[in-house]
Protein backbone atom coordinates (compact mmCIF):
# COMPACT_ATOMS: atom_id res chain seq x y z
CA UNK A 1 73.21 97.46 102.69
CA UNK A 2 75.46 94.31 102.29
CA UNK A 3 76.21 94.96 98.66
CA UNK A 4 76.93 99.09 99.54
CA UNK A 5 79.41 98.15 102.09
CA UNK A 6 81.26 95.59 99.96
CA UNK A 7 81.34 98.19 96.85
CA UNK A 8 82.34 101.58 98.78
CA UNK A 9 85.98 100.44 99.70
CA UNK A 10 86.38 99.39 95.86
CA UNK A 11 85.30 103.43 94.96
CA UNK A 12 87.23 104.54 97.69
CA UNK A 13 90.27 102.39 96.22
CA UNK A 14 89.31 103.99 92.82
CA UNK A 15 88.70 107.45 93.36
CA UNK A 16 92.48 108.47 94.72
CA UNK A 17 94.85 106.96 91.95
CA UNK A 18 91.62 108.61 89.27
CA UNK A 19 92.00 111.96 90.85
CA UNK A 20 95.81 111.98 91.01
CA UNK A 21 96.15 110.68 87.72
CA UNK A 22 93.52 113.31 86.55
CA UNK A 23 95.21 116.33 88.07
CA UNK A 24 98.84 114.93 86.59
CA UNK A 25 97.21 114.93 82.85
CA UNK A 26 95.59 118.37 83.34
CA UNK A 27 98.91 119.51 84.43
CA UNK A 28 101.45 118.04 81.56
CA UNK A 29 98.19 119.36 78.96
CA UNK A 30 98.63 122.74 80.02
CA UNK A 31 101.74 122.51 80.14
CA UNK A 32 102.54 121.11 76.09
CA UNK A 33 99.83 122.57 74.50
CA UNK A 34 101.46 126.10 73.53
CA UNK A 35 104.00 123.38 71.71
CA UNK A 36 101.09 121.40 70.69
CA UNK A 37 101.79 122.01 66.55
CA UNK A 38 105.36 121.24 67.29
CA UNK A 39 104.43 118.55 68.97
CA UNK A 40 102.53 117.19 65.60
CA UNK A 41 105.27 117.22 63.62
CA UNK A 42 106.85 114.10 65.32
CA UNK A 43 105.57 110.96 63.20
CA UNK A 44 105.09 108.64 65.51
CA UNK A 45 102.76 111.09 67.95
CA UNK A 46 100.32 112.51 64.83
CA UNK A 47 100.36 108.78 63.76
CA UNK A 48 99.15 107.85 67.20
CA UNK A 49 96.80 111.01 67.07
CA UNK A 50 95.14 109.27 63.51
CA UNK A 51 94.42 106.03 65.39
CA UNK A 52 92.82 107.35 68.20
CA UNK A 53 90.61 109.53 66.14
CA UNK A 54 89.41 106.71 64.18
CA UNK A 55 88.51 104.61 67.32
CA UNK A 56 84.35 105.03 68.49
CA UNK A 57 83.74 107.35 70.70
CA UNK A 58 83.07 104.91 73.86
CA UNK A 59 86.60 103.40 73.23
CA UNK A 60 88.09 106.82 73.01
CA UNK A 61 86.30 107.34 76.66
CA UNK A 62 87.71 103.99 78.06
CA UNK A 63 91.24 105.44 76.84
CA UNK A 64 91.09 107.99 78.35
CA UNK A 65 89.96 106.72 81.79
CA UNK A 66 92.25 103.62 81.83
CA UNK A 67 95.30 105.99 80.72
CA UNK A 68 94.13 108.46 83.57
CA UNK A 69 94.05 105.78 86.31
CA UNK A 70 97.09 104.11 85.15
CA UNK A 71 99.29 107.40 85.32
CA UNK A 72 97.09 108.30 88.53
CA UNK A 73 98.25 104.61 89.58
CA UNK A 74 102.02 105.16 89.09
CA UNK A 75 102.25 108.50 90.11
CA UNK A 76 100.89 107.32 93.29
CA UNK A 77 102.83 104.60 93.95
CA UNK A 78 105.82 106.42 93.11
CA UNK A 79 104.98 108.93 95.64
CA UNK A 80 105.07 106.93 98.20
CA UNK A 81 107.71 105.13 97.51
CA UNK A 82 109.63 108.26 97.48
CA UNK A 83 108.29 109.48 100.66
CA UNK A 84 109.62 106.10 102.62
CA UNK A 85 112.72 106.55 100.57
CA UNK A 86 113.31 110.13 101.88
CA UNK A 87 111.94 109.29 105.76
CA UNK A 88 114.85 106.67 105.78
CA UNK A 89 117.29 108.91 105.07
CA UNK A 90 119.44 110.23 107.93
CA UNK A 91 118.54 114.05 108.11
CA UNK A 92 115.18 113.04 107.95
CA UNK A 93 115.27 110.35 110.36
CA UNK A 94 116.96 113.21 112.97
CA UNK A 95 113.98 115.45 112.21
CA UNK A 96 111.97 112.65 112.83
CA UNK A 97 112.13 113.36 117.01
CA UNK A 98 111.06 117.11 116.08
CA UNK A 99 108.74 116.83 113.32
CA UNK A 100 107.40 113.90 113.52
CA UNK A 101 104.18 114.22 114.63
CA UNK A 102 103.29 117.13 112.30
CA UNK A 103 104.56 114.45 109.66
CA UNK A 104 102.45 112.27 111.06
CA UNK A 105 105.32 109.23 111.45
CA UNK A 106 104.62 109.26 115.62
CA UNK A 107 101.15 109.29 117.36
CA UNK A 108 101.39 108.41 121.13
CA UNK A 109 98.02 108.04 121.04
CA UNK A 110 98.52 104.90 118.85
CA UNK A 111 101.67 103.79 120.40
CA UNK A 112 99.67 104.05 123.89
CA UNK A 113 96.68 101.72 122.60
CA UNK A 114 98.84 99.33 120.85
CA UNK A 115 101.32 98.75 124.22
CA UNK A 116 97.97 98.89 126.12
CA UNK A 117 97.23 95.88 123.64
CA UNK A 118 100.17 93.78 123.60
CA UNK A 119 100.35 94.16 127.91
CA UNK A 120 96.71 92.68 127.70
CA UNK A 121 97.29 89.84 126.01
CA UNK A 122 101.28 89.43 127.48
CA UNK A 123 101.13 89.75 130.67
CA UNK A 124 99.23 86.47 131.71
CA UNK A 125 101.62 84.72 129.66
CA UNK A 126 105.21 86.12 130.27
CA UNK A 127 106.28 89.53 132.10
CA UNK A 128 109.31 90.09 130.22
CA UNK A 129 107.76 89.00 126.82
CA UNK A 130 105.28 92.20 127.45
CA UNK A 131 108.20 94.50 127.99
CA UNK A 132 110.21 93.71 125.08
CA UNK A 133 107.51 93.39 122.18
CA UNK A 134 107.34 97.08 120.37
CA UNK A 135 104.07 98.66 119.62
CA UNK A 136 105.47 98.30 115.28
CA UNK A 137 105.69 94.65 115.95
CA UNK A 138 101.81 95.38 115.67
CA UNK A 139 101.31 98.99 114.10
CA UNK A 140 103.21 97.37 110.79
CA UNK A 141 100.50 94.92 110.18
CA UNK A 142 97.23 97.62 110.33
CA UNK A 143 96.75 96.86 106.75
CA UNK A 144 96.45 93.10 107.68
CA UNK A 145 94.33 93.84 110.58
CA UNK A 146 91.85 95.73 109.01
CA UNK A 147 91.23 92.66 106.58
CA UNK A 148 89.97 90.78 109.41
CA UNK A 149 88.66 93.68 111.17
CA UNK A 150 86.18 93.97 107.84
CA UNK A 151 85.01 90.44 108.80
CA UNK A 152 84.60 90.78 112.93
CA UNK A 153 82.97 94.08 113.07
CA UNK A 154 81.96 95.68 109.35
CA UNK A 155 80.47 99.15 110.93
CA UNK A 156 84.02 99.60 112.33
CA UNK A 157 85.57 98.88 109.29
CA UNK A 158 83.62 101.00 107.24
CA UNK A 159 84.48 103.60 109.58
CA UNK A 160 87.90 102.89 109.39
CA UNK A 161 88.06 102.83 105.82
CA UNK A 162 86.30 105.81 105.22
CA UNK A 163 88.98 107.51 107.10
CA UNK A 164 91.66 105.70 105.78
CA UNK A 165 90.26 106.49 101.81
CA UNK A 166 89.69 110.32 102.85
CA UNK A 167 93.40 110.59 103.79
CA UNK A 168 94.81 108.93 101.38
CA UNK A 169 92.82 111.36 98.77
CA UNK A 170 94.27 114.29 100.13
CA UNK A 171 97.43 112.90 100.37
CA UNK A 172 97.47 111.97 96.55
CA UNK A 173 95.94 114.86 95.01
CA UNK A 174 98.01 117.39 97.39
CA UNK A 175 101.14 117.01 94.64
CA UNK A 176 99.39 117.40 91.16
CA UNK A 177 97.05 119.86 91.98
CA UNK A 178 100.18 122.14 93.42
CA UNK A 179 101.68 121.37 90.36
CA UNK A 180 98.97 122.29 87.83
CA UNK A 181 98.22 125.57 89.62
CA UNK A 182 102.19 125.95 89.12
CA UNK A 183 101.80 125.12 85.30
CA UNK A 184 98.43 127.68 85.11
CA UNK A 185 100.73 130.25 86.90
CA UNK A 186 103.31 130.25 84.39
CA UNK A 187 101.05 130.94 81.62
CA UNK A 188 99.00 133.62 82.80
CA UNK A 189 100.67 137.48 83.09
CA UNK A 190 103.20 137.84 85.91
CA UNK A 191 100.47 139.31 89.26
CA UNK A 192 97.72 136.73 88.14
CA UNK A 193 100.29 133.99 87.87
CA UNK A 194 101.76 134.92 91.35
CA UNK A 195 98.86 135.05 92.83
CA UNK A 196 97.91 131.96 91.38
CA UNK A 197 101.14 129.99 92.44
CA UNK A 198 100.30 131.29 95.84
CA UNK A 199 96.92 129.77 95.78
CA UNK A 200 98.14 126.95 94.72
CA UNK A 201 100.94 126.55 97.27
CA UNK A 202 98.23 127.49 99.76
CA UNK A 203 95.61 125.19 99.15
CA UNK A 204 98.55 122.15 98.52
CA UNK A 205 99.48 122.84 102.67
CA UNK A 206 95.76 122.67 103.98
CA UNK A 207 95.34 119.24 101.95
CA UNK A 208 98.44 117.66 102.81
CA UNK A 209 97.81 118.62 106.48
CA UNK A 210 94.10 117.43 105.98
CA UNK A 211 95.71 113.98 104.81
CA UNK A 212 97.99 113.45 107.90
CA UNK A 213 95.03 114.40 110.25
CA UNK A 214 92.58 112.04 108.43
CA UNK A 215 95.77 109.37 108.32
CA UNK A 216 96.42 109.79 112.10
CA UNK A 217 92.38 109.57 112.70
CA UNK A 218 92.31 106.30 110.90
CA UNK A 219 95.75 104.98 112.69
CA UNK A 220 93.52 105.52 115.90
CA UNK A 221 90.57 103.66 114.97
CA UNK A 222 92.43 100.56 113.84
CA UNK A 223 94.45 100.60 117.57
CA UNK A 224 91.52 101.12 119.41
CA UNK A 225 89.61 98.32 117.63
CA UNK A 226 92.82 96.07 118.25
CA UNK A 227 92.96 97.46 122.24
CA UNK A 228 89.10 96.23 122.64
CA UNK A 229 89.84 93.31 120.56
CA UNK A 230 87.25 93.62 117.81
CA UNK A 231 90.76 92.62 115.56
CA UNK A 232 94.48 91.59 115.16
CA UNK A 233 97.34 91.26 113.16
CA UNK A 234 98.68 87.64 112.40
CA UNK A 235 102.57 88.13 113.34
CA UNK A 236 101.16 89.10 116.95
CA UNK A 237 98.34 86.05 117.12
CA UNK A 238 101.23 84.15 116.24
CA UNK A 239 103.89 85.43 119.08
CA UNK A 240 100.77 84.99 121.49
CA UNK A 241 99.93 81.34 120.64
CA UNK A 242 103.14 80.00 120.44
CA UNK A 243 104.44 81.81 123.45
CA UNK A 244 101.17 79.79 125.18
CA UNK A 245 102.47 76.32 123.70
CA UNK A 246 106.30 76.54 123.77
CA UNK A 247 107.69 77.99 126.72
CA UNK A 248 107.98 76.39 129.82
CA UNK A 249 105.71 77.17 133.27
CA UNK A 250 106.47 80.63 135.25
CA UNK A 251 108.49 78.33 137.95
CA UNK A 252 110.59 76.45 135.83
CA UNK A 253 111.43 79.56 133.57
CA UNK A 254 115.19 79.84 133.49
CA UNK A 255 116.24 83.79 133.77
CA UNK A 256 117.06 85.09 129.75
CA UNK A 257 114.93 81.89 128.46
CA UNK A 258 111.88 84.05 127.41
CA UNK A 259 114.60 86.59 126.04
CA UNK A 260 116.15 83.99 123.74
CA UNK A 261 112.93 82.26 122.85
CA UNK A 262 111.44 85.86 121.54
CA UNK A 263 114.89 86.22 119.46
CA UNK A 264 114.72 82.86 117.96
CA UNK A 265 110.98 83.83 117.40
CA UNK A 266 111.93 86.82 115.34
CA UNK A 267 114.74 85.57 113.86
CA UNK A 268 112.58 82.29 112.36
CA UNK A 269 110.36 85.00 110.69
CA UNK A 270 113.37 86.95 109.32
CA UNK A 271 112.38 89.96 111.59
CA UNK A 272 114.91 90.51 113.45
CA UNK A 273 116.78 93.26 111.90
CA UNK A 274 113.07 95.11 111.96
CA UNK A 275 112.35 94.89 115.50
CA UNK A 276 115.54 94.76 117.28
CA UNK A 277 115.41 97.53 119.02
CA UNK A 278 113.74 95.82 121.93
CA UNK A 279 117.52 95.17 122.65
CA UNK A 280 118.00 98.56 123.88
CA UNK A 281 115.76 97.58 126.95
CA UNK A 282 117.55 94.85 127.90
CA UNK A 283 121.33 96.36 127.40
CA UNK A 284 123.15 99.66 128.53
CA UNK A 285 123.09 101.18 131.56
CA UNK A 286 121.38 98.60 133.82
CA UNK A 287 123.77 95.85 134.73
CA UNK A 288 121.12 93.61 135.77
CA UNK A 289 119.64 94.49 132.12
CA UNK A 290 123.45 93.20 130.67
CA UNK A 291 123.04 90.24 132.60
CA UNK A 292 120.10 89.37 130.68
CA UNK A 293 121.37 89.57 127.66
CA UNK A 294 124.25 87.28 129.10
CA UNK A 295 122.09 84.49 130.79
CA UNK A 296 119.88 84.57 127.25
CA UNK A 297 122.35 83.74 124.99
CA UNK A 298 122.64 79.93 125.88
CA UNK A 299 119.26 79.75 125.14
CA UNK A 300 119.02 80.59 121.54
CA UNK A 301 119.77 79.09 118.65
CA UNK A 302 123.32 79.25 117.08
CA UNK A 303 122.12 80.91 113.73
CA UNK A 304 119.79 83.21 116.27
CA UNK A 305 123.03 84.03 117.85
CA UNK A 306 125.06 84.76 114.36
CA UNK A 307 122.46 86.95 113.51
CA UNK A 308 122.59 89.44 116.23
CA UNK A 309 126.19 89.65 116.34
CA UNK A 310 126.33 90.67 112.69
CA UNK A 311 123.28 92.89 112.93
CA UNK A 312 123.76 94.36 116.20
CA UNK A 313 126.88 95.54 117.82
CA UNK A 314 126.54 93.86 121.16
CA UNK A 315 129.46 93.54 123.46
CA UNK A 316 126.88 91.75 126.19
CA UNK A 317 126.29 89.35 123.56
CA UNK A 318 129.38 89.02 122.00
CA UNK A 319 131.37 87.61 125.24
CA UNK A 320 128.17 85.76 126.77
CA UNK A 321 128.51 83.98 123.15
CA UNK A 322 132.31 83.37 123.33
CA UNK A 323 131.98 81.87 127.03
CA UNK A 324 129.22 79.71 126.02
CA UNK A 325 131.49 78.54 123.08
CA UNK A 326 134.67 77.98 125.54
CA UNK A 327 132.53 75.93 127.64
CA UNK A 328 131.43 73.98 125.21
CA UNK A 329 127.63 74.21 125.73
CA UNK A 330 126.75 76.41 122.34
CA UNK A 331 123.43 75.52 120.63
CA UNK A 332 119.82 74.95 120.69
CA UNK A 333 119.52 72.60 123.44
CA UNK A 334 122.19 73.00 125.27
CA UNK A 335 122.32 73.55 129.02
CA UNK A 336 122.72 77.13 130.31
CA UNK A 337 125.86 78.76 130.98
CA UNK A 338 126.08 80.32 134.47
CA UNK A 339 127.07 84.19 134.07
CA UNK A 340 128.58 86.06 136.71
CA UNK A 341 127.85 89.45 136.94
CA UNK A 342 131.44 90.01 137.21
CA UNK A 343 131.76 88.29 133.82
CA UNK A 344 129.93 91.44 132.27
């Protein structure tokens, strides 16, 4: 049973870029082989097409297979990359709050779990630290989690996994099999072909929305395994522990202190652009919130400080920084600046 569960998330692995790759090669076939004496004529290709007839029969077979996975590999990869590439883009990033969870890019369900998570572990340590952490500080290390998640609790992983593999399947093959029932369309007589193109539009929808349902599934598993703590991801063991050993005692906490130590936290790791916008909970309209942002900024560090007035535009932090500056009292270290809330 040992040996099973180490080998099925290798096959799993396998059998997606295989598939795609598969489907991709059936489709460019069809669609070159009506040129297929034209394409002889090139030297080069019926020069290649003499070598690999020579070869044995099992190296024509591993050939085949490795060429298959490698283009199912690529194609793959370069699907996904374009998907990210296209969800960052503005029009897509404004459908986002409509579409989203049909695209399967929000899942409250998830989010819930995650918060539930971070509050858990947050809340006996700092009240303000569990407000501002976002549920992607965590969500953006799953694939991290489930690496240790495989080692804590194997039956959950392998349930995990199995979800995870069966998504990403559909997922990958949703693309070339649309496009080689596109390529079989074109060659057949016009009302077979359209009905063909049809089926294959068809059946493309119910796998891609197969794949988002079987993504979403897995998403849940991993966030419920990381709510009953049967897992983690190391970014957030690290906030936790560090948290325990660095800041001060509840009484002697100064107010913004836990503010600037999360910033100077984030901004160590180089994360700060990526989860900044915990700021928005601690700025506009509150003035209370303002004055948080105000009393923090003596706190952190000066390149903490240069960083989120480049990457955020922050009047709150802006003219807290200035003051602290004209006073005299900028840096790590240095004593807090008293801010009035008529200052903000």
């Amino acid at each position: 049973m040992t040996f099973l569960s180490s080998l099925l998330p290798g096959v799993r692995d396998l059998r997606t870029p295989f598939a795609v790759g598969a489907l991709w090669v059936l489709a460019v076939t069809l669609l070159v082989y009506p040129s297929n004496e034209e394409l002889r004529k090139f030297s080069v290709i019926e020069s290649a097409e003499g070598v690999f007839a020579a070869l044995p029969a099992t190296v024509q077979i591993s050939c085949l297979c490795f060429g298959v996975y490698l283009a199912g590999m690529l194609a793959h990869g370069l699907g996904v990359w374009l998907g990210q590439w296209l969800i960052a883009r503005p029009v897509i990033t404004r459908l986002n709050e409509d579409v989203g969870r049909l695209l399967g890019q929000e899942n409250p369900r998830v989010t819930f779990l995650v918060q539930s998570a971070i509050n858990a572990r947050l809340r006996p340590i700092s009240d303000v630290l569990a407000s501002l952490v976002p549920a992607g500080f965590v969500m953006d290390e799953f694939d991290l989690a489930s690496l240790r998640l495989n080692k804590e609790n194997p039956e959950q992983y392998q349930q995990y996994d199995r979800v995870r593999a069966e998504g990403e399947f559909r997922l990958g093959v949703s693309m070339p099999l649309l496009a080689a029932l596109l390529v079989v369309g074109f060659l057949l007589p016009p009302w077979p072909g359209a009905a063909v193109c049809i089926l294959g539009f068809g059946a493309a929808i119910v796998i891609l929305v197969q794949g988002l349902q079987h993504r979403r599934q897995a998403d849940e598993y991993m966030a419920s395994s990381i709510y009953f703590g049967h897992t983690s991801t190391p970014m957030f063991d690290a906030l936790v522990e560090s948290a325990k050993s660095e800041l001060p005692p509840r009484p002697d906490r100064m107010p913004g202190q836990e503010l600037a130590w999360f910033c100077d936290f984030l901004a160590a790791r180089n994360s700060l652009d990526r989860y900044g916008e915990f700021l928005s909970k601690v700025g506009h309209p509150s003035k209370s919130r303002a004055n948080l942002l105000g009393a923090a900024a003596p706190y952190m560090d000066k390149q903490t400080r240069r960083m989120m007035n480049q990457l955020f535009d922050l009047d709150e932090v802006s003219d807290a920084v200035a003051r602290a500056g004209t006073d005299g009292t900028a840096g790590s270290g240095s004593k807090p600046v008293t801010v009035r809330s008529t200052d903000l």
